[in-house]
N, C-alpha and C. Protein backbone atom coordinates (compact mmCIF):
# COMPACT_ATOMS: atom_id res chain seq x y z
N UNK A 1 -33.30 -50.40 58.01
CA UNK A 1 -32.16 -49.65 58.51
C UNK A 1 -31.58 -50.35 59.74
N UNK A 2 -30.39 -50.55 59.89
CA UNK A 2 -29.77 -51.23 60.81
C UNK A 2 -29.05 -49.99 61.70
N UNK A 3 -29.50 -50.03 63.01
CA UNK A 3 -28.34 -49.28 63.71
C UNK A 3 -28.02 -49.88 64.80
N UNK A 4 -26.95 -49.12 65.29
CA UNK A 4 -26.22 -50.19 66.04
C UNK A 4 -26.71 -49.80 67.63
N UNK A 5 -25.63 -50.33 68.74
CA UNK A 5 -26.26 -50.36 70.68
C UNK A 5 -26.14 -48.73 70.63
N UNK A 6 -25.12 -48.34 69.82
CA UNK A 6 -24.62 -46.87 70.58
C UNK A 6 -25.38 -46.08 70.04
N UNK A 7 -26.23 -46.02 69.09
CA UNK A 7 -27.12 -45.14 68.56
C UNK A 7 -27.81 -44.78 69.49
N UNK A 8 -28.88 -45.66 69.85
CA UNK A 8 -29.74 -44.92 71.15
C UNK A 8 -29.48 -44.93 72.38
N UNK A 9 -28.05 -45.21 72.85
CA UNK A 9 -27.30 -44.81 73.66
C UNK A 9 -27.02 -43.31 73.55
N UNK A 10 -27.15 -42.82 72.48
CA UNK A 10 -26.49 -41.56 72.40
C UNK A 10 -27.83 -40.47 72.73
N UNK A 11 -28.43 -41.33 73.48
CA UNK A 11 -29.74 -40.08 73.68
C UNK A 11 -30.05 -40.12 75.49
N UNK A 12 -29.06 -41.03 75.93
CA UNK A 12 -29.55 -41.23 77.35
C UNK A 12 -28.63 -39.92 78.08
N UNK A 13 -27.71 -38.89 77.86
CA UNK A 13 -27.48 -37.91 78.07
C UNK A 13 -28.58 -36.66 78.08
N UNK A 14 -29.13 -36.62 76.87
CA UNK A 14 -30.07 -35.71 76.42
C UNK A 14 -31.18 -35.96 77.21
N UNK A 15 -31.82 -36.95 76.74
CA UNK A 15 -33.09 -37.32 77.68
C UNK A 15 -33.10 -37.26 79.21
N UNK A 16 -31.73 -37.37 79.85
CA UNK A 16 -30.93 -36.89 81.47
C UNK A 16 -31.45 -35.85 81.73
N UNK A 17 -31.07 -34.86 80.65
CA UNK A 17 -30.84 -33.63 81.12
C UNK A 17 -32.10 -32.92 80.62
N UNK A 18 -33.08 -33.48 80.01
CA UNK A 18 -33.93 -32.76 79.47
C UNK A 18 -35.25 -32.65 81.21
N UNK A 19 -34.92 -34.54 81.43
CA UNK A 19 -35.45 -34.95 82.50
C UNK A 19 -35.35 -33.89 83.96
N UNK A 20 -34.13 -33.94 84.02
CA UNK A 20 -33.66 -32.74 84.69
C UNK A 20 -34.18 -31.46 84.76
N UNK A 21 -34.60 -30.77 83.70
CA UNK A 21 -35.01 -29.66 83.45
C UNK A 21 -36.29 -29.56 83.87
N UNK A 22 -37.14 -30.57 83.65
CA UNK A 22 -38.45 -30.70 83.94
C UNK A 22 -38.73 -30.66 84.84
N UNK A 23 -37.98 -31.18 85.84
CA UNK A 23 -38.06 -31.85 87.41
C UNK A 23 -38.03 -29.79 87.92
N UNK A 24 -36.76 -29.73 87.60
CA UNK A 24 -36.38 -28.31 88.27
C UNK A 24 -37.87 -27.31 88.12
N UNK A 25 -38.07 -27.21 86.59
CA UNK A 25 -40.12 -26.59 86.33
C UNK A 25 -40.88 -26.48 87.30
N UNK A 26 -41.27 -27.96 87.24
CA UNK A 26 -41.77 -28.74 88.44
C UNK A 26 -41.40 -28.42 89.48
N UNK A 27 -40.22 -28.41 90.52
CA UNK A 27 -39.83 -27.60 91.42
C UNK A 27 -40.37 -26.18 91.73
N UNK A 28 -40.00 -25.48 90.79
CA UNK A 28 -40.03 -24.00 90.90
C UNK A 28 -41.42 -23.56 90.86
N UNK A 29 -42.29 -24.07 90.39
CA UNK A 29 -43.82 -23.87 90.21
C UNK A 29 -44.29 -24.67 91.71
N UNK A 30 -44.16 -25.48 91.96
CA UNK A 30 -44.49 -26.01 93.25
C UNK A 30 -44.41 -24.96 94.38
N UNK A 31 -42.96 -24.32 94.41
CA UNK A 31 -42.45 -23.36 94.96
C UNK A 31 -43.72 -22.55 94.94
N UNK A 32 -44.09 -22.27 93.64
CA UNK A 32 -44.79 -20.34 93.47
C UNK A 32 -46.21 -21.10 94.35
N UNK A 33 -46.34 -22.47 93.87
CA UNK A 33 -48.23 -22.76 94.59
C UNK A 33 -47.95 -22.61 95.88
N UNK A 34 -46.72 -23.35 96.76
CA UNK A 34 -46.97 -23.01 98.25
C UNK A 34 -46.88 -21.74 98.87
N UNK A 35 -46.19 -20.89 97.94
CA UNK A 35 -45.93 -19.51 98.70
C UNK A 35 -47.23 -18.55 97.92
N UNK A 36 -48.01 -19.34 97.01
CA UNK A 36 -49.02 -18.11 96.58
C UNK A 36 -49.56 -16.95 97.50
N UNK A 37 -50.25 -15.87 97.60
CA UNK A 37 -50.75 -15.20 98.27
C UNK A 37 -52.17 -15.11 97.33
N UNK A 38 -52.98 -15.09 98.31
CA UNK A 38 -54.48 -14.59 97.55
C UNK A 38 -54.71 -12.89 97.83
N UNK A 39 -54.41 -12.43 97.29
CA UNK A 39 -53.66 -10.77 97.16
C UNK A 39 -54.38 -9.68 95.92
N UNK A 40 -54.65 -10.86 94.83
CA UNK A 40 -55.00 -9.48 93.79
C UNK A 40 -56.08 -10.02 93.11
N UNK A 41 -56.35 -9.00 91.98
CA UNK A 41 -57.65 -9.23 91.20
C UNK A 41 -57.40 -10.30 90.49
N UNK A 42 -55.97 -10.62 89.52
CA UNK A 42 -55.58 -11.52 89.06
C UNK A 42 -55.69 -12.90 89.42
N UNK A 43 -55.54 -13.30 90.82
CA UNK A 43 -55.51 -14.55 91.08
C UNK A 43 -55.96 -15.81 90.25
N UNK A 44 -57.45 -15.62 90.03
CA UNK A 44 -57.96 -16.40 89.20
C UNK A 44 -57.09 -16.76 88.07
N UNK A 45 -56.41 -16.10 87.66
CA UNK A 45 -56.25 -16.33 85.95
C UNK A 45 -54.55 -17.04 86.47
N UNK A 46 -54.30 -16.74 87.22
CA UNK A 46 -52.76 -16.96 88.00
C UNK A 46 -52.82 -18.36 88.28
N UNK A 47 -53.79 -18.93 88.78
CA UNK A 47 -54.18 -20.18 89.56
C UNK A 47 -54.46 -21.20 88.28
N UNK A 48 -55.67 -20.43 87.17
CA UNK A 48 -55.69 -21.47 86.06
C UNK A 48 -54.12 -21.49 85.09
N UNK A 49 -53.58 -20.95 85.29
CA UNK A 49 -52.37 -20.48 84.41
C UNK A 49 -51.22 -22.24 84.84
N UNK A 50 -50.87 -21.58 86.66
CA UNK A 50 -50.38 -22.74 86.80
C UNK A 50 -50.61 -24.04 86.93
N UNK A 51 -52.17 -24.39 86.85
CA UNK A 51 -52.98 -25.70 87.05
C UNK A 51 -52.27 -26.15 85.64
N UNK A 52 -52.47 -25.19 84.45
CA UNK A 52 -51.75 -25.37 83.09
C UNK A 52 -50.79 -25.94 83.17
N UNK A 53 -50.14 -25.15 83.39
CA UNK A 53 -48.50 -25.62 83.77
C UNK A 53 -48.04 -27.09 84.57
N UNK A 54 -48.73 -27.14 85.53
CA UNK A 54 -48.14 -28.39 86.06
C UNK A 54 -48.61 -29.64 85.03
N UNK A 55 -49.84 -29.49 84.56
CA UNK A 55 -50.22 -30.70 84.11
C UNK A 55 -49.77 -30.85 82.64
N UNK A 56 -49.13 -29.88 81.96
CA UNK A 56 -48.08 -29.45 80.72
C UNK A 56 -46.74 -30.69 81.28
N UNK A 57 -46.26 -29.95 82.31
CA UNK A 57 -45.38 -30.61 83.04
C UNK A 57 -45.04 -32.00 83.60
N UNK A 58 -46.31 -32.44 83.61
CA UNK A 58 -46.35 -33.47 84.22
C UNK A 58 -46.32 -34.71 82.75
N UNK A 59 -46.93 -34.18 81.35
CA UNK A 59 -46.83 -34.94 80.35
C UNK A 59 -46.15 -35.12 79.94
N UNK A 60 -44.95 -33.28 79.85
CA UNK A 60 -43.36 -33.60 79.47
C UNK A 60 -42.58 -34.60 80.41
N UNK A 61 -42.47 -34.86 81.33
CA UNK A 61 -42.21 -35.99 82.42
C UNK A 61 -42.76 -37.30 81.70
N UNK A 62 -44.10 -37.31 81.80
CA UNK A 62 -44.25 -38.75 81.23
C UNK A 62 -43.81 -39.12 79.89
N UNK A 63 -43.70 -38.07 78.99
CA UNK A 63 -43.16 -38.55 77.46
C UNK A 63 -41.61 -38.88 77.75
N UNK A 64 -41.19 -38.24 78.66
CA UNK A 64 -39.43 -38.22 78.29
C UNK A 64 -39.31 -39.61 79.20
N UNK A 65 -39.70 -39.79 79.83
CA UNK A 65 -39.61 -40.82 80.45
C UNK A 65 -40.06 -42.22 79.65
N UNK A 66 -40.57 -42.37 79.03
CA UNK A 66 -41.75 -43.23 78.07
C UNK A 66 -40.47 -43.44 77.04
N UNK A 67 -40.01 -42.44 76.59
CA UNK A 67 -38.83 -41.74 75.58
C UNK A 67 -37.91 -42.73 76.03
N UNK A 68 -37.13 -42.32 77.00
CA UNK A 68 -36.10 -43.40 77.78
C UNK A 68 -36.36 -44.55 77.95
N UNK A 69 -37.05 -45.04 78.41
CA UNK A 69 -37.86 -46.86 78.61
C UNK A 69 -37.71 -47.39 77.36
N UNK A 70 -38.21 -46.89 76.13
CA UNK A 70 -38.55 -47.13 74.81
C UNK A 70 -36.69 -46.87 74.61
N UNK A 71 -35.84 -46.46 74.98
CA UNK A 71 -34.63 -46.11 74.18
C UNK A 71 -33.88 -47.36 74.79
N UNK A 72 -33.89 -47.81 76.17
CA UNK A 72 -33.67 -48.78 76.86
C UNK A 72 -34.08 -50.36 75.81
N UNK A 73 -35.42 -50.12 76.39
CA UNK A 73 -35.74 -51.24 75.58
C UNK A 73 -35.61 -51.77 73.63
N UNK A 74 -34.98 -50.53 73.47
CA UNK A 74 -34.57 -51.13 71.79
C UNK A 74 -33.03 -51.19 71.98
N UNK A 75 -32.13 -50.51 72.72
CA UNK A 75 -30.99 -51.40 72.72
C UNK A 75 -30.80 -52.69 73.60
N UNK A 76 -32.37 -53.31 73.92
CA UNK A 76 -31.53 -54.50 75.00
C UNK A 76 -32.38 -55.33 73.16
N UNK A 77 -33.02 -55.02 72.64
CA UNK A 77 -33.68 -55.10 71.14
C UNK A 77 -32.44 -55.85 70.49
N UNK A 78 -31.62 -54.85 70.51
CA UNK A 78 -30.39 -55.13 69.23
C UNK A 78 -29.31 -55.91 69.99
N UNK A 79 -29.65 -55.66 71.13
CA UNK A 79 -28.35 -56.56 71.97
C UNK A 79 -29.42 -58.14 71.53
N UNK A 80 -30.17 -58.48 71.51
CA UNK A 80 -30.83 -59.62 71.38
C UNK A 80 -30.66 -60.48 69.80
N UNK A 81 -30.35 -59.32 69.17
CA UNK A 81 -30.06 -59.55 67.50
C UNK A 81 -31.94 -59.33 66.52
N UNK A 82 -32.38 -57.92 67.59
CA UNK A 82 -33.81 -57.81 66.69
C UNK A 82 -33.79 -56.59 66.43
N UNK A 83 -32.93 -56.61 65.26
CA UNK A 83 -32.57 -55.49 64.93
C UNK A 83 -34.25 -54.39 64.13
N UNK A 84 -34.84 -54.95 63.88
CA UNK A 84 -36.10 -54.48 63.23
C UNK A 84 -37.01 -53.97 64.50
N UNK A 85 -36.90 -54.74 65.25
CA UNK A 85 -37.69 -54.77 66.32
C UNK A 85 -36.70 -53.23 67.07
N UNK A 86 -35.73 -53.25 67.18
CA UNK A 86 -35.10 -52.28 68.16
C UNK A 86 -34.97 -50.81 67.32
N UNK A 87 -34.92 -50.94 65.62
CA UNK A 87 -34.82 -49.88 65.16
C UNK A 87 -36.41 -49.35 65.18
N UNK A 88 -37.20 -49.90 65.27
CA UNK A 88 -39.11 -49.08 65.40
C UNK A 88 -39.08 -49.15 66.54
N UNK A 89 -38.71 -49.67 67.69
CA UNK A 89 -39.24 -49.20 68.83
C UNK A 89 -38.04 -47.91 69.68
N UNK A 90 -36.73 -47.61 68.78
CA UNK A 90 -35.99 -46.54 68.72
C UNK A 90 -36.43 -45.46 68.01
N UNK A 91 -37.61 -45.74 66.92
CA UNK A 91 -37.94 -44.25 65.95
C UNK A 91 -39.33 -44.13 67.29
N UNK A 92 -40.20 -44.79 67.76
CA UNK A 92 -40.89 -44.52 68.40
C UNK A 92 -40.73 -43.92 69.44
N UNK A 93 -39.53 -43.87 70.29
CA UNK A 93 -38.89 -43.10 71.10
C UNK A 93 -38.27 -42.08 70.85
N UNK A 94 -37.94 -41.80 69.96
CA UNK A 94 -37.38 -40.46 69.12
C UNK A 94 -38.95 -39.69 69.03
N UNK A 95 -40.12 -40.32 68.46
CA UNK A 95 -41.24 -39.47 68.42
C UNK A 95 -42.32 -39.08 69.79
N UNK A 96 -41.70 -39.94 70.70
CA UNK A 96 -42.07 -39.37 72.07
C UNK A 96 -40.89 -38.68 72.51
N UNK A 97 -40.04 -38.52 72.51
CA UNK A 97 -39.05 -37.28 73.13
C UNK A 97 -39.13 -36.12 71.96
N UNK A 98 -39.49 -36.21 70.61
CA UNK A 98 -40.53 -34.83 70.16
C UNK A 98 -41.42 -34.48 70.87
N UNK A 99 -42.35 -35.18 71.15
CA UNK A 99 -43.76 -34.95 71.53
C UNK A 99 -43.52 -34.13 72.87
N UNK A 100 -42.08 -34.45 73.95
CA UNK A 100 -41.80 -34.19 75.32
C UNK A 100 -41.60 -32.27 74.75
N UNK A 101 -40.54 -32.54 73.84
CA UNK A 101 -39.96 -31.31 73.68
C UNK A 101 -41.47 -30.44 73.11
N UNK A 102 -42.27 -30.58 72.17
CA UNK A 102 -43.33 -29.83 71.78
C UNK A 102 -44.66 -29.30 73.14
N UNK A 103 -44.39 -30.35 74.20
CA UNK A 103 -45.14 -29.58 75.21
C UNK A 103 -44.39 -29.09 76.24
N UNK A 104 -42.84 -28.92 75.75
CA UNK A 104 -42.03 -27.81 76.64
C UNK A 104 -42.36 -26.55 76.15
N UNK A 105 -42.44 -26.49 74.67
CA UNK A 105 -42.75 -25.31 74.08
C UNK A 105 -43.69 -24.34 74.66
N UNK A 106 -44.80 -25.47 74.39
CA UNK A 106 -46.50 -25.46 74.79
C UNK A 106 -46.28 -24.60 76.09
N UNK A 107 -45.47 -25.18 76.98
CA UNK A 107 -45.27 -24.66 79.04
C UNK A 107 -44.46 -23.46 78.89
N UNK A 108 -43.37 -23.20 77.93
CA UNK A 108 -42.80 -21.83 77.73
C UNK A 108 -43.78 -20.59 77.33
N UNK A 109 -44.76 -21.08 76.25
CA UNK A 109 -45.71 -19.96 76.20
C UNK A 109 -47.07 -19.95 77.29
N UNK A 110 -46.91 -21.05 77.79
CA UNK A 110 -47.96 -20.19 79.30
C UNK A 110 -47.41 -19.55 80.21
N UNK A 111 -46.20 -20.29 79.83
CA UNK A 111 -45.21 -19.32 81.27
C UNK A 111 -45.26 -17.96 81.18
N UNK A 112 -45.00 -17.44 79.34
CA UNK A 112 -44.99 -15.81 79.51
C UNK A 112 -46.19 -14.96 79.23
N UNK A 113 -47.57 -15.74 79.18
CA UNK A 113 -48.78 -15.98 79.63
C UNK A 113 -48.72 -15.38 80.83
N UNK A 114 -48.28 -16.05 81.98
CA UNK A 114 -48.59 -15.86 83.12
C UNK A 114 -47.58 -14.50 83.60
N UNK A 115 -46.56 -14.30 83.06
CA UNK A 115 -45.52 -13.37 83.42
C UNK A 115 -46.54 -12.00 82.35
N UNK A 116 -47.00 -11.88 81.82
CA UNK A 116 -47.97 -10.77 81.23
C UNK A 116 -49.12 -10.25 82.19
N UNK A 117 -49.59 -11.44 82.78
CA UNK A 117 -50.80 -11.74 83.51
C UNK A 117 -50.25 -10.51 84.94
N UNK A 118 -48.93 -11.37 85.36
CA UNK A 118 -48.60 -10.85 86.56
C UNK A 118 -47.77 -9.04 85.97
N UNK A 119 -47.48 -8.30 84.83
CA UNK A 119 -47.55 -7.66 84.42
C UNK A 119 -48.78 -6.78 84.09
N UNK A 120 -49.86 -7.05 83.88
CA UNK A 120 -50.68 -6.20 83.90
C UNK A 120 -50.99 -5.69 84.93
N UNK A 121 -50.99 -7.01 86.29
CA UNK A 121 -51.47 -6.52 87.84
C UNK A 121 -50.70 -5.53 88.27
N UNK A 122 -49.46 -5.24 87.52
CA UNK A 122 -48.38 -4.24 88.25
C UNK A 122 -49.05 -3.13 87.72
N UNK A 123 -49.02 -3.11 86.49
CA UNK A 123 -49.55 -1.71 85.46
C UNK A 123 -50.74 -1.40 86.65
N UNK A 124 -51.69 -2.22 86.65
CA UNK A 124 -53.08 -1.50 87.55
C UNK A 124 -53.10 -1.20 88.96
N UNK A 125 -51.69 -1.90 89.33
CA UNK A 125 -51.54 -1.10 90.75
C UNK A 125 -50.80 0.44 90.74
N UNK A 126 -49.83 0.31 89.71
CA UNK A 126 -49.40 1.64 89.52
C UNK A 126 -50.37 2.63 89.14
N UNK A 127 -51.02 2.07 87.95
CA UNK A 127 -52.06 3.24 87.98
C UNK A 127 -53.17 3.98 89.12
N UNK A 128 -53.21 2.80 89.82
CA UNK A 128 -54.30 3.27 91.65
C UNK A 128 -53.42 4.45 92.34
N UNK A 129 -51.71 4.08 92.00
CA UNK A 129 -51.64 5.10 93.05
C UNK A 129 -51.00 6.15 92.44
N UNK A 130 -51.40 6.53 91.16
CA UNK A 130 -50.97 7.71 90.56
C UNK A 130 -52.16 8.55 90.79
């Protein structure tokens, strides 16, 4: 299969913004570790929840990134005239920016993991002071 420079050009938007998204995760969870409070019964499960999370996070980062390098390096591939060479090391980058997106998934369901977690602690404080 022959494709051409702009093919995997057409993923350095996506992979931007996916990058982007991650970073912000990453942000916002950083956020919740410095402002944690050691406050409830929950903690424990709160603490392994986000240890989850960052290091979820930290793989989607390295795949999408890995993703991009690999998308880079098969169009400087075809700019060279290796076209074989740039179209497998373009499907290989297509299967690491799956792999990025499948452990976003993975970090969406600990997230509401942890939003249950911090839901039950409400339920059992309400119930103390009924």
């Amino acid at each position: 299969m022959n494709i051409t420079l702009t093919t995997p050009a057409m993923l350095f938007p996506a992979i931007s913004l996916l990058l982007l998204a991650y970073t912000n995760r990453f942000v916002t969870l950083a956020s919740i570790i410095r402002n944690f409070e050691d406050s409830s019964d929950s903690t424990h499960k709160q603490i392994a929840n986000l240890r989850k999370r960052i290091q979820l996070i930290k793989r989607m980062q390295e795949s999408g990134v890995a993703s991009f390098f690999l998308c880079v390096l098969s169009m400087l591939a075809i700019y060279l005239n290796y076209q074989l060479a740039g179209s497998w090391i373009f499907g290989v980058s297509l299967i690491l920016l799956l792999w990025s997106l499948w452990l976003s998934v993975a970090e969406i369901r600990i997230s509401v993991e942890a939003l249950d977690v911090h839901l039950q602690s409400l339920n059992i404080q309400t119930n103390k002071k009924k």
